[in-house]
C-alpha atoms as a PDB file:
ATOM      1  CA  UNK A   1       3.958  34.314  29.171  1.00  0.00           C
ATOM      2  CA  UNK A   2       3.961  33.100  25.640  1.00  0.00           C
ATOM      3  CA  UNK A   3       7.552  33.532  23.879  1.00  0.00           C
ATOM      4  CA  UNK A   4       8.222  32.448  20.636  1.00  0.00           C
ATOM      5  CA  UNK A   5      10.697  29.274  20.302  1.00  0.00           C
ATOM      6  CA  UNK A   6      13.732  30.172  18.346  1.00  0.00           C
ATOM      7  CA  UNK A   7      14.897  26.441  17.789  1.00  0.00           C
ATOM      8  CA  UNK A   8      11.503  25.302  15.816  1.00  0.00           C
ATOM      9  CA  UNK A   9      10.843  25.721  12.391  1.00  0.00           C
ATOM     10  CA  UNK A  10       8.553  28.301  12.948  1.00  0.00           C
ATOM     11  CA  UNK A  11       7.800  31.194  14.660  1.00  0.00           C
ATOM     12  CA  UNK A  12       4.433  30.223  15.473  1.00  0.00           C
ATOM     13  CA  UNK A  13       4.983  26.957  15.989  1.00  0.00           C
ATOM     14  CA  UNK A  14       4.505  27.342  20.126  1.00  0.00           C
ATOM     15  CA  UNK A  15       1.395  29.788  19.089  1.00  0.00           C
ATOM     16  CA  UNK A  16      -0.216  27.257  17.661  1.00  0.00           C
ATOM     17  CA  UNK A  17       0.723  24.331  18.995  1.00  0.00           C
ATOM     18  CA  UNK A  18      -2.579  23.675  21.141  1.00  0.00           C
ATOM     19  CA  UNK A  19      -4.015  22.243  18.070  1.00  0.00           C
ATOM     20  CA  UNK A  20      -5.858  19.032  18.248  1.00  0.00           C
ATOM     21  CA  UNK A  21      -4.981  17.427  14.539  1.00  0.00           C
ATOM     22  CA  UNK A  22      -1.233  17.957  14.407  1.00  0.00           C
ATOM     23  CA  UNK A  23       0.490  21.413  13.940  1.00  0.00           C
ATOM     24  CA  UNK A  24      -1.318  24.628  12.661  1.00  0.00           C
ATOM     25  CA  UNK A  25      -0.003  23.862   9.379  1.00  0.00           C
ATOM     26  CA  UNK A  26      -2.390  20.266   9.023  1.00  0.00           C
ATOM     27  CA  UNK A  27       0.715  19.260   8.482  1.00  0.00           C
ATOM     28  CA  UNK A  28       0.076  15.468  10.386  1.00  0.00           C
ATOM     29  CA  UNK A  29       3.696  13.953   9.371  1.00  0.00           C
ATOM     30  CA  UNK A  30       5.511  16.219  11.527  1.00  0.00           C
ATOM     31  CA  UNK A  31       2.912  16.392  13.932  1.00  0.00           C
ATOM     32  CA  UNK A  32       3.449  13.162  15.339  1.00  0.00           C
ATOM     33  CA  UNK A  33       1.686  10.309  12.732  1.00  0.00           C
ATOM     34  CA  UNK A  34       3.631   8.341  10.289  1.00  0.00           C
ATOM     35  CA  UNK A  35       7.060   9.242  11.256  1.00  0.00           C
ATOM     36  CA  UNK A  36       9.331   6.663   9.128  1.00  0.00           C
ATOM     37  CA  UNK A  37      12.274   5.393   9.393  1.00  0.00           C
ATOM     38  CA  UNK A  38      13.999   3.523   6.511  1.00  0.00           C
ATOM     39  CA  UNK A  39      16.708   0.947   6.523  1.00  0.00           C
ATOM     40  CA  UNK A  40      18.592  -0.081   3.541  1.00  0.00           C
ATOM     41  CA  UNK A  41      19.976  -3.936   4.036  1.00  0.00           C
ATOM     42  CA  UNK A  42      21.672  -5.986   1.639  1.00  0.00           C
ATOM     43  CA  UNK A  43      18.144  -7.849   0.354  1.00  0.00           C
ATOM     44  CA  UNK A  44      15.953  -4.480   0.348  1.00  0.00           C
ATOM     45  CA  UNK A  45      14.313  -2.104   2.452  1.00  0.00           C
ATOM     46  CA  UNK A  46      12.698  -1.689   5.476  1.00  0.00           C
ATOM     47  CA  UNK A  47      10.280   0.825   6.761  1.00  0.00           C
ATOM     48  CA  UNK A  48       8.870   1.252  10.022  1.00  0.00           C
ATOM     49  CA  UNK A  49       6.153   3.606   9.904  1.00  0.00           C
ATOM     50  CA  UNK A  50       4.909   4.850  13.496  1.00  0.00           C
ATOM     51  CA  UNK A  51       0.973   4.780  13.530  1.00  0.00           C
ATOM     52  CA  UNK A  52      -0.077   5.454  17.270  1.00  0.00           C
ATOM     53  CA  UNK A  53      -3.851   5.236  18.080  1.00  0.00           C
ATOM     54  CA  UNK A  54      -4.591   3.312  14.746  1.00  0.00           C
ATOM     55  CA  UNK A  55      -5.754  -0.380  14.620  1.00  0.00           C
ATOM     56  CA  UNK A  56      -4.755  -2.917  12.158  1.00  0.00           C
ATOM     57  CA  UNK A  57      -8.346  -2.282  10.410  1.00  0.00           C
ATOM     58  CA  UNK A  58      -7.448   1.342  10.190  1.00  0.00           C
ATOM     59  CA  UNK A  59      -4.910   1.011   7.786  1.00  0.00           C
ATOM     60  CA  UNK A  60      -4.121   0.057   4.184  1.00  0.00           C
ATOM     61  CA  UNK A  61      -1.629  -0.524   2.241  1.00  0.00           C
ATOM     62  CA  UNK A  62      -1.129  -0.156  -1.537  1.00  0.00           C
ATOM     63  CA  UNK A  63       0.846  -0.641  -4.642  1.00  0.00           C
ATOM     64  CA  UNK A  64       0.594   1.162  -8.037  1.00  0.00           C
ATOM     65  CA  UNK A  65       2.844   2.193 -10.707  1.00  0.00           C
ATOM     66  CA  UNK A  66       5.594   1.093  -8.777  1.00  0.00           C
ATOM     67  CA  UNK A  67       4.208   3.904  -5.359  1.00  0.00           C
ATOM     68  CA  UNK A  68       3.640   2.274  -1.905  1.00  0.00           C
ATOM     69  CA  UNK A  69       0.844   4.410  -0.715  1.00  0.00           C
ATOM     70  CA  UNK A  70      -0.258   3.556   2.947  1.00  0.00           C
ATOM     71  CA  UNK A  71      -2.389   5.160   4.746  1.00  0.00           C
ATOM     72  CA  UNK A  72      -4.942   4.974   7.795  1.00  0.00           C
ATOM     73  CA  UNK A  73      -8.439   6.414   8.495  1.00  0.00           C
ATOM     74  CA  UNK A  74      -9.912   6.760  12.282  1.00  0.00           C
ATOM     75  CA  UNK A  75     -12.707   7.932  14.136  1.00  0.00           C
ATOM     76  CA  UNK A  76     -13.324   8.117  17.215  1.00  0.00           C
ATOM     77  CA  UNK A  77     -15.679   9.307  20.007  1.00  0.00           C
ATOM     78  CA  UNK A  78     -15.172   9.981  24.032  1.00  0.00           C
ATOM     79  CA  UNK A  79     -18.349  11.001  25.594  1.00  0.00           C
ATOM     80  CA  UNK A  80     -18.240  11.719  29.816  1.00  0.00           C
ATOM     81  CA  UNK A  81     -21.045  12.431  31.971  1.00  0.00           C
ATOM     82  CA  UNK A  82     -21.829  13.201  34.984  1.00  0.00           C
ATOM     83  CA  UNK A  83     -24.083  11.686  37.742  1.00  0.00           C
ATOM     84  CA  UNK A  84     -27.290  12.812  36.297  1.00  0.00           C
ATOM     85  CA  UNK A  85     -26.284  12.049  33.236  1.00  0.00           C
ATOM     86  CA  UNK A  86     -25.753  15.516  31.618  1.00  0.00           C
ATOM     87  CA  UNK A  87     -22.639  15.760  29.267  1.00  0.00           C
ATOM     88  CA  UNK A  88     -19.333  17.458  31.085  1.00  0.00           C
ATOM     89  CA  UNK A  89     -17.431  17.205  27.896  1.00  0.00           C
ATOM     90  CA  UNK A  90     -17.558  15.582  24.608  1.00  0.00           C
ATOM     91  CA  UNK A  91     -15.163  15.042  21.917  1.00  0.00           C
ATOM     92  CA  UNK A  92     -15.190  13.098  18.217  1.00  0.00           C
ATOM     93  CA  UNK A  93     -11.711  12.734  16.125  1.00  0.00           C
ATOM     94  CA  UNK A  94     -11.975  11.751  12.808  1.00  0.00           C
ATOM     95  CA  UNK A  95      -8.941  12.197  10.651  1.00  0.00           C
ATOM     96  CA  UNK A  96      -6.788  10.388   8.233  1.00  0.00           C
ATOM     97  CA  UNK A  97      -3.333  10.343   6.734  1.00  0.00           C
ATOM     98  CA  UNK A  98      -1.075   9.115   3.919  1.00  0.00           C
ATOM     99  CA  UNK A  99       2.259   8.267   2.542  1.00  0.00           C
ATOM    100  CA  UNK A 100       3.578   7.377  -0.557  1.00  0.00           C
ATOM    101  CA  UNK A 101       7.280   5.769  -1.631  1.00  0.00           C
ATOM    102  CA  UNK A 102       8.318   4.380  -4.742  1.00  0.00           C
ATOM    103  CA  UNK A 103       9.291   1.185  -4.159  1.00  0.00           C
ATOM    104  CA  UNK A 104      10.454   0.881  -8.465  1.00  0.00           C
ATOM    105  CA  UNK A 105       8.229  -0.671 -11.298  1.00  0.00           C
ATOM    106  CA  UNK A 106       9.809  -4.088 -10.712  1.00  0.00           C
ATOM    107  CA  UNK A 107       8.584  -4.978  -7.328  1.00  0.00           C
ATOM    108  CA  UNK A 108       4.998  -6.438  -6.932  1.00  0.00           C
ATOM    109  CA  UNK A 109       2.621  -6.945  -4.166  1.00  0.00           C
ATOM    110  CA  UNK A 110       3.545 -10.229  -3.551  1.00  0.00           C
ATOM    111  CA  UNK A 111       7.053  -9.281  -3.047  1.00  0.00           C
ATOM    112  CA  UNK A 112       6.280  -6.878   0.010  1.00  0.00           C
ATOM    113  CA  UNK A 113       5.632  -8.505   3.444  1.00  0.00           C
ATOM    114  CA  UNK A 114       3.650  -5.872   6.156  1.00  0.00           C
ATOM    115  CA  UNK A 115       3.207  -6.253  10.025  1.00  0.00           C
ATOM    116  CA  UNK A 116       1.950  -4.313  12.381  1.00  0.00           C
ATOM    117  CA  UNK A 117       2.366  -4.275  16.353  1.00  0.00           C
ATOM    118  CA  UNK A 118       2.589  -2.174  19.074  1.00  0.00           C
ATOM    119  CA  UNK A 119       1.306   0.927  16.617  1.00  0.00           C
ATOM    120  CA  UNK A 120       4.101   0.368  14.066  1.00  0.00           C
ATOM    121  CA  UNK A 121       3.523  -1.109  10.773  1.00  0.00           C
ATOM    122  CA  UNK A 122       6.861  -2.503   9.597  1.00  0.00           C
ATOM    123  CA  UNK A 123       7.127  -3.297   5.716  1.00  0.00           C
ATOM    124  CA  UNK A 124       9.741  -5.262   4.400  1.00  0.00           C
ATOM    125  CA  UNK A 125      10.113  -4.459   0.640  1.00  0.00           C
ATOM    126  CA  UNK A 126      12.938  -5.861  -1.504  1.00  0.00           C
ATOM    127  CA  UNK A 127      15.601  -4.336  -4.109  1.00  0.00           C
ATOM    128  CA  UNK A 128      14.715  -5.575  -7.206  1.00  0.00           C
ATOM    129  CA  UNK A 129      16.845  -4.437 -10.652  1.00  0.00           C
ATOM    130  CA  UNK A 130      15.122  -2.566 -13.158  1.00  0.00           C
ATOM    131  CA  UNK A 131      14.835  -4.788 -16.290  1.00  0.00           C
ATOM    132  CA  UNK A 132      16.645  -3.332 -19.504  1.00  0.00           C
ATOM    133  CA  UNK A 133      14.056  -1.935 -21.763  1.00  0.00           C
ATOM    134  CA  UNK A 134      13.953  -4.391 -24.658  1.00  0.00           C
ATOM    135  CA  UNK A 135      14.075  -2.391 -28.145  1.00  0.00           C
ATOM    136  CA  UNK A 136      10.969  -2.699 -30.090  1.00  0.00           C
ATOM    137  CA  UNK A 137      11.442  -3.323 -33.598  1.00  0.00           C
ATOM    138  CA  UNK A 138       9.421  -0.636 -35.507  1.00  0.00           C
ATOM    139  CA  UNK A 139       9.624  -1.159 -39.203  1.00  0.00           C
ATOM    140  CA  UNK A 140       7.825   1.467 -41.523  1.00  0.00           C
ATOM    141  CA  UNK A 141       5.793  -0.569 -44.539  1.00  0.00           C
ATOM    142  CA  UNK A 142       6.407   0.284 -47.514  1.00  0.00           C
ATOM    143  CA  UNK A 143       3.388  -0.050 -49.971  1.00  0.00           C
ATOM    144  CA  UNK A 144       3.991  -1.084 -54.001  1.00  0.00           C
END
């Protein structure tokens, strides 16, 4: 018999949690992909992202406007047959996912170092101060 959990988030979180990408929601964070976990040392910060089932090829990493964005892209296809050679089942993933941090204006993609193993990409990123924005001299001309 099907009872409702009273210690998830949701009620239908156990009525829907046969579903093959994630929770019913689509929500794929939650559901198992990209889980982070962030430490702050004294030099910067360091994120280990958990990416199960992805390959190094998979994923990509990016920075703009001061935003880490990484995220992966897979496909994937399990085919089974039988002795004659007639399909028994057959099955094709194909998903993707994303995150995004900001990592501050100062810090560029040099400065960020990115490894991945055992299905966890671990980024080092480091604390950079924000520079002082320098006052721009705006003087009005005055014709005559």
């Amino acid at each position: 018999m099907l009872m409702p959990s009273i210690f998830g988030e949701n009620l239908f979180d156990d009525l829907m949690s046969g579903f093959p990408f994630g929770n019913w929601r689509g929500d794929l964070v939650s559901g198992g992909f990209m889980k982070t976990d962030i430490r702050d040392t004294d030099q910067g910060y360091e994120l280990d992202i958990e990416m199960p089932g992805f390959k190094k090829e998979d994923i990509r990493a990016e920075l703009k406007d001061g935003y880490l964005t990484v995220e992966a892209q897979t496909t994937s296809d399990r085919d089974e047959k039988d002795d004659k050679g007639r399909y028994i089942r057959r099955e094709r993933y194909s998903g993707s996912c994303q995150r995004r941090f900001f990592v501050g204006r100062e810090v560029t993609q040099e400065d960020i170092r990115a490894k991945f193993d055992n299905g966890i990409l671990k980024l080092t990123v480091p604390k950079k101060e924000a520079l002082p924005k320098k006052e721009e001299e705006r003087y009005i001309a005055i014709e005559g």
